[in-house]
C-alpha atoms as a PDB file:
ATOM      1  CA  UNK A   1       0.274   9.367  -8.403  1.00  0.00           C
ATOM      2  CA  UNK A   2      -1.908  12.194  -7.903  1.00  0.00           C
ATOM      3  CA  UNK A   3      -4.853   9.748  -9.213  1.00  0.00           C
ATOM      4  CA  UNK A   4      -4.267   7.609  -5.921  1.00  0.00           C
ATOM      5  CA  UNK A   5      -4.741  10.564  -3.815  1.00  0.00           C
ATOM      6  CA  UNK A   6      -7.926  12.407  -6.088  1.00  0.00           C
ATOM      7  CA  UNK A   7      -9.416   8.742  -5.783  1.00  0.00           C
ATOM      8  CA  UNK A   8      -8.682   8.228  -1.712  1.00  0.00           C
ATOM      9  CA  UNK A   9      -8.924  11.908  -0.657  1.00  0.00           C
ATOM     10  CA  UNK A  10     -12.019  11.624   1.011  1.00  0.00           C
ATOM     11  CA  UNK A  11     -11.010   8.897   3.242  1.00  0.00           C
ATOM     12  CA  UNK A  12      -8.077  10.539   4.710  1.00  0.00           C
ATOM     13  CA  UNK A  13      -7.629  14.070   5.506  1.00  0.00           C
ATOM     14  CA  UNK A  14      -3.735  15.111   4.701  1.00  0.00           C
ATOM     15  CA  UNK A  15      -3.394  18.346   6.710  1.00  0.00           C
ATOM     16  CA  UNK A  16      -4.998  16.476   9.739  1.00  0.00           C
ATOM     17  CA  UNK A  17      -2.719  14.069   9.813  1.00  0.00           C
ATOM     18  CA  UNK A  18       0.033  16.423   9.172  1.00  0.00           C
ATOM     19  CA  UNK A  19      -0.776  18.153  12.147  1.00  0.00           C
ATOM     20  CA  UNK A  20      -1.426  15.466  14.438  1.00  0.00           C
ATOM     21  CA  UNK A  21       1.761  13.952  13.878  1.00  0.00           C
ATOM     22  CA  UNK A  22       3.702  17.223  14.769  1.00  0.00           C
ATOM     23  CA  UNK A  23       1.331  17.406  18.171  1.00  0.00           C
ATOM     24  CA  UNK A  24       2.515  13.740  18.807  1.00  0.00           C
ATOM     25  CA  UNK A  25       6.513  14.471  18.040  1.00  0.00           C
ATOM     26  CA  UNK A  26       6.697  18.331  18.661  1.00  0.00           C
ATOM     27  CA  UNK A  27       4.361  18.983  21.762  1.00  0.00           C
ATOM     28  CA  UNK A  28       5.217  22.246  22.802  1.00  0.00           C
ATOM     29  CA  UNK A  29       8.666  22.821  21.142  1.00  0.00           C
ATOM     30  CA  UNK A  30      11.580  21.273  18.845  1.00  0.00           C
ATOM     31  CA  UNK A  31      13.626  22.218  21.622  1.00  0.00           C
ATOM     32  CA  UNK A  32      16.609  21.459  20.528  1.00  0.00           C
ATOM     33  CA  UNK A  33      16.560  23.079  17.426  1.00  0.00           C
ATOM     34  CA  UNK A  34      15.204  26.515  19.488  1.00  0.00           C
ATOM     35  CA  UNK A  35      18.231  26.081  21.883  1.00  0.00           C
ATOM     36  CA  UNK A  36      20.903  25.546  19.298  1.00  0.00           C
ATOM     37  CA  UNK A  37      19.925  27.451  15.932  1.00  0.00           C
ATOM     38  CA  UNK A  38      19.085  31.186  15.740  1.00  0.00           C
ATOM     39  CA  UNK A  39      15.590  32.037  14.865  1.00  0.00           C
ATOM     40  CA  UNK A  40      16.388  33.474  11.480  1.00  0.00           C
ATOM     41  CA  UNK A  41      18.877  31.238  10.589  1.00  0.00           C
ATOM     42  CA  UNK A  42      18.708  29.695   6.565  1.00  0.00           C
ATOM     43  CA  UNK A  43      19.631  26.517   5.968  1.00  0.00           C
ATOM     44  CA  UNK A  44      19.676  23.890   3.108  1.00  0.00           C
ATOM     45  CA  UNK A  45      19.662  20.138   3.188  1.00  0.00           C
ATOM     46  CA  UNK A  46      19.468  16.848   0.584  1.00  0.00           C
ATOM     47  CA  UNK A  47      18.048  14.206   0.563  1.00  0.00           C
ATOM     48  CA  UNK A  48      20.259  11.608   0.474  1.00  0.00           C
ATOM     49  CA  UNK A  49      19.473   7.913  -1.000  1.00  0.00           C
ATOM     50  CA  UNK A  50      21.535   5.140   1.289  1.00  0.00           C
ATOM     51  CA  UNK A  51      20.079   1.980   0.148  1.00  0.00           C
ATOM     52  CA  UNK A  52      19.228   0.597  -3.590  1.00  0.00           C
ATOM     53  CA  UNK A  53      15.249   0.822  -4.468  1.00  0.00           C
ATOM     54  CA  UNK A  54      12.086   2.259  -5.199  1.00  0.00           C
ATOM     55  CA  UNK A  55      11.493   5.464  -4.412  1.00  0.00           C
ATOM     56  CA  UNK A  56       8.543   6.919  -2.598  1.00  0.00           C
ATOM     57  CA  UNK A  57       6.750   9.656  -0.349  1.00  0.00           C
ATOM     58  CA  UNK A  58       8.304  12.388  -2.725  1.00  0.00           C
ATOM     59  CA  UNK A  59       4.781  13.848  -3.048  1.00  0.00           C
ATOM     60  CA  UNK A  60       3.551  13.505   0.351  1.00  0.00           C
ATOM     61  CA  UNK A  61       6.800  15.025   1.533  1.00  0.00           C
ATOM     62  CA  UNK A  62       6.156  18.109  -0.454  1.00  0.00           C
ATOM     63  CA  UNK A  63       2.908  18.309   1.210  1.00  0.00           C
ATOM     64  CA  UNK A  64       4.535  18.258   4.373  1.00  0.00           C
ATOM     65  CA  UNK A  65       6.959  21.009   3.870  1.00  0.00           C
ATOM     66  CA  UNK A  66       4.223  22.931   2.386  1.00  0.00           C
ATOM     67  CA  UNK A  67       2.083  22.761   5.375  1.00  0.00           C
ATOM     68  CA  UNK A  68       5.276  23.740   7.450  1.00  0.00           C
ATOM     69  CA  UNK A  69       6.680  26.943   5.415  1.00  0.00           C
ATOM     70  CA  UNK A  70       5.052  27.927   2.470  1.00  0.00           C
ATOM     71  CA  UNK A  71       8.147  29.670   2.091  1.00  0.00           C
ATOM     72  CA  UNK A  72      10.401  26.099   1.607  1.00  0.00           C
ATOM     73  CA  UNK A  73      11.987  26.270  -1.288  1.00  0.00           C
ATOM     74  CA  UNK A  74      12.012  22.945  -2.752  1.00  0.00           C
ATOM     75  CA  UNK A  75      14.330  21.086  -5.577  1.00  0.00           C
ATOM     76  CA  UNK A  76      13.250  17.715  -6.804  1.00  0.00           C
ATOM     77  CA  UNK A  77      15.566  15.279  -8.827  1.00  0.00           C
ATOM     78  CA  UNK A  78      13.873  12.100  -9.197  1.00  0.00           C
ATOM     79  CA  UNK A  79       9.765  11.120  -9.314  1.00  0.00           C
ATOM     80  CA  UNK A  80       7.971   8.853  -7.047  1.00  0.00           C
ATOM     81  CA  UNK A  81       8.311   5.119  -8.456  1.00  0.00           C
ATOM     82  CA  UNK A  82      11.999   5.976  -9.493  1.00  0.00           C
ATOM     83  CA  UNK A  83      14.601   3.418  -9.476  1.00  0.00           C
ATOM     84  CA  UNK A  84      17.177   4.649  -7.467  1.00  0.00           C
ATOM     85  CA  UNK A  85      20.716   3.817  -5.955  1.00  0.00           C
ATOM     86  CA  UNK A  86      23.128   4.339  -2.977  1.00  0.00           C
ATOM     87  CA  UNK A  87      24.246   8.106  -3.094  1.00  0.00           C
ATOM     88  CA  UNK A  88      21.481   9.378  -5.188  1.00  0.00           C
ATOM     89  CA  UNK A  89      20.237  12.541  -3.900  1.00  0.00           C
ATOM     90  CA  UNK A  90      15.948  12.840  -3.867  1.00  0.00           C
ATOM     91  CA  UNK A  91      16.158  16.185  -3.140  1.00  0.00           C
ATOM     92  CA  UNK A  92      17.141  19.699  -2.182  1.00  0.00           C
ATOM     93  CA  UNK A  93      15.122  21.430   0.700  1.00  0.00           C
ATOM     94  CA  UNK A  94      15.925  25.301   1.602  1.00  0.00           C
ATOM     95  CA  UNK A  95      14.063  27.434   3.909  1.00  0.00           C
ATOM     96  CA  UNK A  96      13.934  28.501   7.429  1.00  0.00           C
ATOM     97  CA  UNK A  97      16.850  25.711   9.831  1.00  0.00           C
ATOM     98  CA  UNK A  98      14.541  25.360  12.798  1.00  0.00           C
ATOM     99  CA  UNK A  99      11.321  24.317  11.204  1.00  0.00           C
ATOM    100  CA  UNK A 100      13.227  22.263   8.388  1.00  0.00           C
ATOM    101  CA  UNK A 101      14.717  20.099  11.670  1.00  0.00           C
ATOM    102  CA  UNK A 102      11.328  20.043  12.905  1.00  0.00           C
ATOM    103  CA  UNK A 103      10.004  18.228   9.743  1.00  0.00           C
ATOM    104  CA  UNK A 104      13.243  15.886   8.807  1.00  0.00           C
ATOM    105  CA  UNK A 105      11.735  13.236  10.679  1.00  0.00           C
ATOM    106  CA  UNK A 106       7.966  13.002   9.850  1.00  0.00           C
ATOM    107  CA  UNK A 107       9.055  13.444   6.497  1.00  0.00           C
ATOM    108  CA  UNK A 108      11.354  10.346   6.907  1.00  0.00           C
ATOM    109  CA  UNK A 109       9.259   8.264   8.603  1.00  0.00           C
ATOM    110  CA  UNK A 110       6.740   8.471   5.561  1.00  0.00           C
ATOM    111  CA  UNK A 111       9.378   8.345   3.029  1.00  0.00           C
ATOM    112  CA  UNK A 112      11.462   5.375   4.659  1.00  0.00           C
ATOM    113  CA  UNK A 113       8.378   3.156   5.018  1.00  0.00           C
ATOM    114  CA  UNK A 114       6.504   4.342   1.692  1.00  0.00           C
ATOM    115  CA  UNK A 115       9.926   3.322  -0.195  1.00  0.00           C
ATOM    116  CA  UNK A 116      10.530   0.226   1.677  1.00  0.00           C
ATOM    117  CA  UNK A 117       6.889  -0.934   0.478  1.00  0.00           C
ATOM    118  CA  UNK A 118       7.089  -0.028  -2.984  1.00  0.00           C
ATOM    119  CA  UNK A 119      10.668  -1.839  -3.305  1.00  0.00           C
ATOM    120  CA  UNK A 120       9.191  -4.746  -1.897  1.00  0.00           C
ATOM    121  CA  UNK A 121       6.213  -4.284  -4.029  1.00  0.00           C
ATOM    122  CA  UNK A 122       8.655  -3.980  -7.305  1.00  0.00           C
ATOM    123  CA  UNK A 123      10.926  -6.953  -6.288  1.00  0.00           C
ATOM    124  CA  UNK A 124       7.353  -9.247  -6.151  1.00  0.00           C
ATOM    125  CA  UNK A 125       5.812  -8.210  -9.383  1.00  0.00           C
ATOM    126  CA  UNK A 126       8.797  -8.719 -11.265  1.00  0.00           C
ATOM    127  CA  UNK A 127       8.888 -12.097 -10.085  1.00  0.00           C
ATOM    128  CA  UNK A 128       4.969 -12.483 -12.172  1.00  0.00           C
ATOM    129  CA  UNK A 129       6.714 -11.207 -15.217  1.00  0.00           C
ATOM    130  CA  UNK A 130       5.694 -13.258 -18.313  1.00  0.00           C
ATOM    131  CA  UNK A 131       1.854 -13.701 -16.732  1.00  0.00           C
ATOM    132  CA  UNK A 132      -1.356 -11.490 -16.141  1.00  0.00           C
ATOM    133  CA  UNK A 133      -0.853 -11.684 -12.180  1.00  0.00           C
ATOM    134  CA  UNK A 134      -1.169  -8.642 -10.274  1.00  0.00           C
ATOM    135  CA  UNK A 135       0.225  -8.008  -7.024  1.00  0.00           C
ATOM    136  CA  UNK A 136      -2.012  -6.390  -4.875  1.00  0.00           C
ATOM    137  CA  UNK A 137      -2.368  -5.449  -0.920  1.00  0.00           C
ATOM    138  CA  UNK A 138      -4.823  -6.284   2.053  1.00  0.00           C
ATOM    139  CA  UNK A 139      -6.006  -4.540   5.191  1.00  0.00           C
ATOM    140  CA  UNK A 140      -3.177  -5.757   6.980  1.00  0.00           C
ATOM    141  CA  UNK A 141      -1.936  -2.043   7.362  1.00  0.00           C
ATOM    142  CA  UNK A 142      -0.594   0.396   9.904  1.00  0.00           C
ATOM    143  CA  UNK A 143      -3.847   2.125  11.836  1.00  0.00           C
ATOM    144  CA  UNK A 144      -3.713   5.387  10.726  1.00  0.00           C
ATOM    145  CA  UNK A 145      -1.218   5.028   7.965  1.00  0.00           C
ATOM    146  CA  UNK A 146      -3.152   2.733   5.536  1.00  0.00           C
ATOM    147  CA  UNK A 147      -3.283   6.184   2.865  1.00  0.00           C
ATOM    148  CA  UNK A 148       0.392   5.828   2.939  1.00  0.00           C
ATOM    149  CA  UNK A 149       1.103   2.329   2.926  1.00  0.00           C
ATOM    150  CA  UNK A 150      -1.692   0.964  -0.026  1.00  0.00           C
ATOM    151  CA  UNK A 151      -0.331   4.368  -1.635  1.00  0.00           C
ATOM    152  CA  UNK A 152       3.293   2.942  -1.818  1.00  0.00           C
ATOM    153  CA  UNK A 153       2.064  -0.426  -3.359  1.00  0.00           C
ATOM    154  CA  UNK A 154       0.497   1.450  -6.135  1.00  0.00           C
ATOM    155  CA  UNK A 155       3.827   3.321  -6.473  1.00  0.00           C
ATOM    156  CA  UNK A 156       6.162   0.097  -6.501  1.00  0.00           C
ATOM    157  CA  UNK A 157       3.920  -0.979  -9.437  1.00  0.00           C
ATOM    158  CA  UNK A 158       1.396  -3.192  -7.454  1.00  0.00           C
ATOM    159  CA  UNK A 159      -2.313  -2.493  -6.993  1.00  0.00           C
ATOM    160  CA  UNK A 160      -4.786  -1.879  -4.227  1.00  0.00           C
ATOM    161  CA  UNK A 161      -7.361  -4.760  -3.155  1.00  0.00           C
ATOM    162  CA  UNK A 162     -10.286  -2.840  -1.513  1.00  0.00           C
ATOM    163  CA  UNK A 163      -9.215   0.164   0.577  1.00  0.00           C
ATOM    164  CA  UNK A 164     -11.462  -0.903   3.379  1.00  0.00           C
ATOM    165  CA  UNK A 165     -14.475  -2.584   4.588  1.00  0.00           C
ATOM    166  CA  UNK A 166     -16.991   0.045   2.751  1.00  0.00           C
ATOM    167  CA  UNK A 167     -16.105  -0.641  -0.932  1.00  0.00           C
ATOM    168  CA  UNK A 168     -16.075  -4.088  -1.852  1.00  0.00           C
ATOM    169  CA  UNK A 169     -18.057  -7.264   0.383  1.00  0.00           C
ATOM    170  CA  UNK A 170     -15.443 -10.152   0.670  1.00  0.00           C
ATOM    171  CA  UNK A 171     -16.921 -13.053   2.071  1.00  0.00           C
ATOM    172  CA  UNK A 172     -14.087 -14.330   4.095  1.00  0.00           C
ATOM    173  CA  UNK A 173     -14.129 -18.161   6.334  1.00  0.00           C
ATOM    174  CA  UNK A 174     -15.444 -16.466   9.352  1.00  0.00           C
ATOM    175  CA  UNK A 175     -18.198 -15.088   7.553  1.00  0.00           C
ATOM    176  CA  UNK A 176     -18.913 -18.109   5.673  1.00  0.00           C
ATOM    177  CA  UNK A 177     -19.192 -20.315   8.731  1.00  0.00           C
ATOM    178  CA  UNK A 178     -21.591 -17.600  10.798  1.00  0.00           C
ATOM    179  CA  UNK A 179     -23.609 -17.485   7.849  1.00  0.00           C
ATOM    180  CA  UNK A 180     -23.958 -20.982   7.654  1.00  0.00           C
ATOM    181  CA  UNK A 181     -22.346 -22.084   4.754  1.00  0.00           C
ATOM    182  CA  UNK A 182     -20.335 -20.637   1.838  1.00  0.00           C
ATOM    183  CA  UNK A 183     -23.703 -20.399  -0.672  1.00  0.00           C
ATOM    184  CA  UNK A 184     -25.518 -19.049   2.012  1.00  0.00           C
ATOM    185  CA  UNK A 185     -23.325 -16.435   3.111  1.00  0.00           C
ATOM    186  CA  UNK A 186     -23.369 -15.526  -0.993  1.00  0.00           C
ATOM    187  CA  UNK A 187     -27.032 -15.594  -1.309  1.00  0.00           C
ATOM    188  CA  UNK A 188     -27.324 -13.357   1.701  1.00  0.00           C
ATOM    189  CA  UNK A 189     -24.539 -10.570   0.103  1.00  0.00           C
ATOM    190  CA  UNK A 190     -26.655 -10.381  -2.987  1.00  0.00           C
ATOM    191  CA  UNK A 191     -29.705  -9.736  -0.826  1.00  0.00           C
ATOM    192  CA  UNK A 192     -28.012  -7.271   1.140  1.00  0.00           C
ATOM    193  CA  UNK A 193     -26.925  -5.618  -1.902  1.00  0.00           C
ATOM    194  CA  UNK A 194     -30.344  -5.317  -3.395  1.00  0.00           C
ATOM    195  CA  UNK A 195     -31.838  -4.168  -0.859  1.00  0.00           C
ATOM    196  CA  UNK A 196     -29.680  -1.517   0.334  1.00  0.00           C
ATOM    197  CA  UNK A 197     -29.008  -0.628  -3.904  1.00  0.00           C
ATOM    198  CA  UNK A 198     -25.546  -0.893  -3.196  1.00  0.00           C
ATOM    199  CA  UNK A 199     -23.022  -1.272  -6.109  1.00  0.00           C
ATOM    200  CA  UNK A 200     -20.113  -3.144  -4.509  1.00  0.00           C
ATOM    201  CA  UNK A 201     -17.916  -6.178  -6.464  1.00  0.00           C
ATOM    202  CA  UNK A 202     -18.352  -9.804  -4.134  1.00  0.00           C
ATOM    203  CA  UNK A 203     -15.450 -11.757  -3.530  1.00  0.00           C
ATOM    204  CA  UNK A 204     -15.781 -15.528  -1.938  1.00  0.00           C
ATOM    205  CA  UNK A 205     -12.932 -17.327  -0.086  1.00  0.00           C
ATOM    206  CA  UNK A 206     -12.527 -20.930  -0.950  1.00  0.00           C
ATOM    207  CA  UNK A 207     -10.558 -23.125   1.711  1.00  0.00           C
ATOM    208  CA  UNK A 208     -10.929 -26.281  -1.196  1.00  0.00           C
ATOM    209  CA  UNK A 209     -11.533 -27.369  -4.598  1.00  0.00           C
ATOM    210  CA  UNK A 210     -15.094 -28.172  -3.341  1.00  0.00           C
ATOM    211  CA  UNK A 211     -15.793 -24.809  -2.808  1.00  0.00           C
ATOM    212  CA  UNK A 212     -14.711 -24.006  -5.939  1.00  0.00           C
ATOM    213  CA  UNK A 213     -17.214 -25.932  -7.410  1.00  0.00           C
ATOM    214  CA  UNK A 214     -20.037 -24.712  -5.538  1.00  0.00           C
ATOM    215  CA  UNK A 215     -19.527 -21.277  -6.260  1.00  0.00           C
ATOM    216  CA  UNK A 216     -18.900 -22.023  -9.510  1.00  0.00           C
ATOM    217  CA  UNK A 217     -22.130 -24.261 -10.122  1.00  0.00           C
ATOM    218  CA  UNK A 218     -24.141 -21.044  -8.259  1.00  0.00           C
ATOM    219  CA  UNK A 219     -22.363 -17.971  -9.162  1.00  0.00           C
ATOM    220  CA  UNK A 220     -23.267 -14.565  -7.555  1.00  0.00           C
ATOM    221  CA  UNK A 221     -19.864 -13.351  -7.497  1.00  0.00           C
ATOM    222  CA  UNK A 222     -16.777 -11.848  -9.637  1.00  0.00           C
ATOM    223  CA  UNK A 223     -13.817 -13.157  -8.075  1.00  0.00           C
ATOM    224  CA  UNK A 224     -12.972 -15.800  -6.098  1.00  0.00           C
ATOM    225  CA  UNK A 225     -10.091 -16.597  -3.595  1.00  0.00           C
ATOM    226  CA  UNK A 226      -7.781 -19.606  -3.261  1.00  0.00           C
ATOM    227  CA  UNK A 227      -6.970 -19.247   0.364  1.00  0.00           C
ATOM    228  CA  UNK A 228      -3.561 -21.334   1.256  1.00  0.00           C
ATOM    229  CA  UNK A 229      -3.387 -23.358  -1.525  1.00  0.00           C
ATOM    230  CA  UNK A 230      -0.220 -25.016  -2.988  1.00  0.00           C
ATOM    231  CA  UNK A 231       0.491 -24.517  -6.503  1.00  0.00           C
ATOM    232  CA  UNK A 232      -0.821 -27.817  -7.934  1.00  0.00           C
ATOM    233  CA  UNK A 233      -4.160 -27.119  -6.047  1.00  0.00           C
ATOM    234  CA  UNK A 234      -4.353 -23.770  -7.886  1.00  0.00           C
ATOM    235  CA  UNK A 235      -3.681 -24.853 -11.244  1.00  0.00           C
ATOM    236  CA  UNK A 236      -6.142 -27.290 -10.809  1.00  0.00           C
ATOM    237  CA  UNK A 237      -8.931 -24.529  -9.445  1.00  0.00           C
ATOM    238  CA  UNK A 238      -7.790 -22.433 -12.176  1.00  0.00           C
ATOM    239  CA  UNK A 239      -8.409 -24.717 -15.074  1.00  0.00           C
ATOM    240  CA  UNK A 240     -11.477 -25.689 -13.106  1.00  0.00           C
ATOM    241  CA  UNK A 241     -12.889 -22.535 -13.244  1.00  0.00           C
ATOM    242  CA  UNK A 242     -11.672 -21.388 -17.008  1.00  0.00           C
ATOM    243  CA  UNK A 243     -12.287 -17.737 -16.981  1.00  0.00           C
ATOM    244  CA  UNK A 244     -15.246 -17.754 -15.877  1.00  0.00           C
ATOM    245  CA  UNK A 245     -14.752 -15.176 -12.717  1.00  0.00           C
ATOM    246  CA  UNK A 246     -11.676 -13.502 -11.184  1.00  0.00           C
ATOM    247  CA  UNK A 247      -9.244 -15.386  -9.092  1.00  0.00           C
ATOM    248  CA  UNK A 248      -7.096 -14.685  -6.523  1.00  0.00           C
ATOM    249  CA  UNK A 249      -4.514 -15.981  -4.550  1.00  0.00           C
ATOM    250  CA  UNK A 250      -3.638 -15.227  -1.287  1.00  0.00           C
ATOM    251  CA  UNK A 251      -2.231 -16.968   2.043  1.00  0.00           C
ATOM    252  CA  UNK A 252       1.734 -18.037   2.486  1.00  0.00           C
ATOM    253  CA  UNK A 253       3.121 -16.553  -0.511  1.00  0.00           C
ATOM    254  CA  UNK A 254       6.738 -14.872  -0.289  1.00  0.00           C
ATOM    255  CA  UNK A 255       9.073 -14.271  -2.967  1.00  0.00           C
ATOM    256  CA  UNK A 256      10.608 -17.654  -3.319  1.00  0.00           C
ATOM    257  CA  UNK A 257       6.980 -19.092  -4.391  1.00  0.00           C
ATOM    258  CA  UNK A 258       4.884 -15.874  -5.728  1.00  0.00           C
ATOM    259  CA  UNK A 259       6.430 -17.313  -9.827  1.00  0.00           C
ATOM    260  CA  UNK A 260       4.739 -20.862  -8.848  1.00  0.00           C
ATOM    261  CA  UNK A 261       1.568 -18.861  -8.758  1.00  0.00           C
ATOM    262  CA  UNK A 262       1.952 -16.651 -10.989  1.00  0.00           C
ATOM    263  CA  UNK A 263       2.333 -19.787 -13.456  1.00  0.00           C
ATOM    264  CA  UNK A 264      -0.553 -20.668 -12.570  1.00  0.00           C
ATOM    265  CA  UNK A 265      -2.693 -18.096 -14.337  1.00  0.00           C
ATOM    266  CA  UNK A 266      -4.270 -16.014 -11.428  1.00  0.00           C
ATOM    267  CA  UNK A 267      -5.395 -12.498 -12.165  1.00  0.00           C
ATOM    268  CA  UNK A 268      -4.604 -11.301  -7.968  1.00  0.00           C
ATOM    269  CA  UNK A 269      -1.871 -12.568  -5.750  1.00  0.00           C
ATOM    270  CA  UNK A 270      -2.496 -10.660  -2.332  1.00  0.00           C
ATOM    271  CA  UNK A 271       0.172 -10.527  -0.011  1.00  0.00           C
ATOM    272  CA  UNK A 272      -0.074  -8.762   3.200  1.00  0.00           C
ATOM    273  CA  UNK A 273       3.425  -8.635   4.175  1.00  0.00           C
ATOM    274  CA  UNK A 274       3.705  -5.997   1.503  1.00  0.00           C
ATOM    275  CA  UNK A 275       2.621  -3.409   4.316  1.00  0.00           C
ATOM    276  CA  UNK A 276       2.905  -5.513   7.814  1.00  0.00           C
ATOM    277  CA  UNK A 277       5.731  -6.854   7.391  1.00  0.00           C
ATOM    278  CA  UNK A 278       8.658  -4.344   5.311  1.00  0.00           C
ATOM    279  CA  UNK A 279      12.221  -3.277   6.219  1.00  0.00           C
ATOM    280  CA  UNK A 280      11.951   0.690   5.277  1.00  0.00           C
ATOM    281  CA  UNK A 281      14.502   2.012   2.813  1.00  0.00           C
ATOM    282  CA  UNK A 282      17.236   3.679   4.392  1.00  0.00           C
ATOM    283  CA  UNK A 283      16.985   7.229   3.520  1.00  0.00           C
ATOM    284  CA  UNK A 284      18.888  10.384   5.349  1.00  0.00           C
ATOM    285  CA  UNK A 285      18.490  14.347   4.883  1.00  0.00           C
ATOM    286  CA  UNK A 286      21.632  15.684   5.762  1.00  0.00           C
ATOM    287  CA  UNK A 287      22.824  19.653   6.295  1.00  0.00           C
ATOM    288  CA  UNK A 288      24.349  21.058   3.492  1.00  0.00           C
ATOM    289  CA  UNK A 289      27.150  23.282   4.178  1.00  0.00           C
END
């Protein structure tokens, strides 16, 4: 998964946010652990697995540790995007008791949340199996924790849509109805992209079948979005449009529908419960004595 992070680096700065989450949590003291654990005391703890799923945050937990004590000694069982079970054990962290306390719970919060997206991710793209769809994610994310949580989809076997607003122009209702109309708001994202020599993929929104067939009589973009359709309107858009450009669906799908459009033949189902709307895996590093 170290492609996700080479590719997103620049867009999030790890040891920043490392640090700003132990200012928000740690202030001026783990108390608690300085009141009731003696400075030089060495302890070890596991990982412990409590719920069946996907693993993830393995990587970004070593960061974490890293950043705390270079002198952590960690043991790693299991890889990110495992399939794991209740009483599997992650991992074996030994170092230094106080600052390991400090970091249990940052390093559960990412791993807990992480894991509960790429489970969910895992549980809706096996539900495609047999077809070309590919689950991917939307900018329905946690301010501040979007690295993380479009990190996890790719993890759980899912894919990214665009990471934000800079690298891909998807022409969505609201823009379609400033712009004046949905061939309008096209022609003007071509412009824009000409003139400013921008290479970015355009994506169009269709509410109907007749906006299917507009952009598909004028063209000017690669994929196009069936938002809240049922499944019999998507087949139909799908066998309307024949290969012709990307399609996508999106809006009101959950796991007892995602095979209905799957079956249909989409290349993208986007979901955006995948990162607003997860139970996190329960996950627990415990003292070993």
């Amino acid at each position: 998964m170290t492609d996700f992070i080479k590719l997103h680096q620049k867009h999030f700065n790890f040891k920043k946010f490392i640090l700003d989450s132990f200012i928000e949590d740690v202030g001026d003291g783990d108390h608690t652990s300085l009141a009731t654990i003696p400075k030089n005391h060495k302890g070890k703890m596991h990982l412990l697995v409590k719920e069946d799923g996907i693993i993830a945050g393995l990587t970004a937990a070593e960061k974490i540790f890293k950043q705390v004590d270079k002198s952590f000694k960690l043991t790693v069982f299991i890889k990110d995007g495992a399939r794991v079970k209740k009483g599997d054990i992650a991992f074996i962290i030994e170092g230094n008791t106080q600052k390991l306390l400090t970091a249990e719970r940052l390093v559960l919060n990412i791993m807990q949340r992480m894991s509960g997206i790429a489970t969910k991710t895992d549980q809706l793209q096996t539900l495609c199996k047999g077809t070309k769809a590919k689950v991917i994610d939307t900018r329905k994310t946690t301010p501040g924790f979007r690295f993380f949580e479009k990190w996890s989809v790719v993890i759980g076997g899912g894919a990214n849509h665009r990471y934000g607003l800079f690298d891909m122009i998807l022409i969505k209702d609201n823009h379609i109805d400033f712009a004046g109309g949905i061939i309008e708001a096209i022609n003007a994202a071509n412009s824009y992209l000409k003139k400013t020599k921008k290479k970015l993929a355009i994506e169009v929104e269709t509410r109907n079948l007749d906006d299917v067939k507009k952009v598909l009589a004028h063209g000017g973009v690669q994929r196009i979005m069936f938002d809240n359709y049922t499944p019999k309107q998507t087949l139909e858009a799908v066998k309307l449009i024949n290969g012709k450009f990307e399609v996508e669906s999106s809006g009101g799908i959950t796991e007892k529908n995602i095979a209905d459009y799957a079956k249909c033949g989409v290349d993208f189902i986007s979901i955006g419960a995948l990162t607003h709307h997860v139970k996190s895996l329960d996950l627990s590093l415990k003292a070993i004595k």
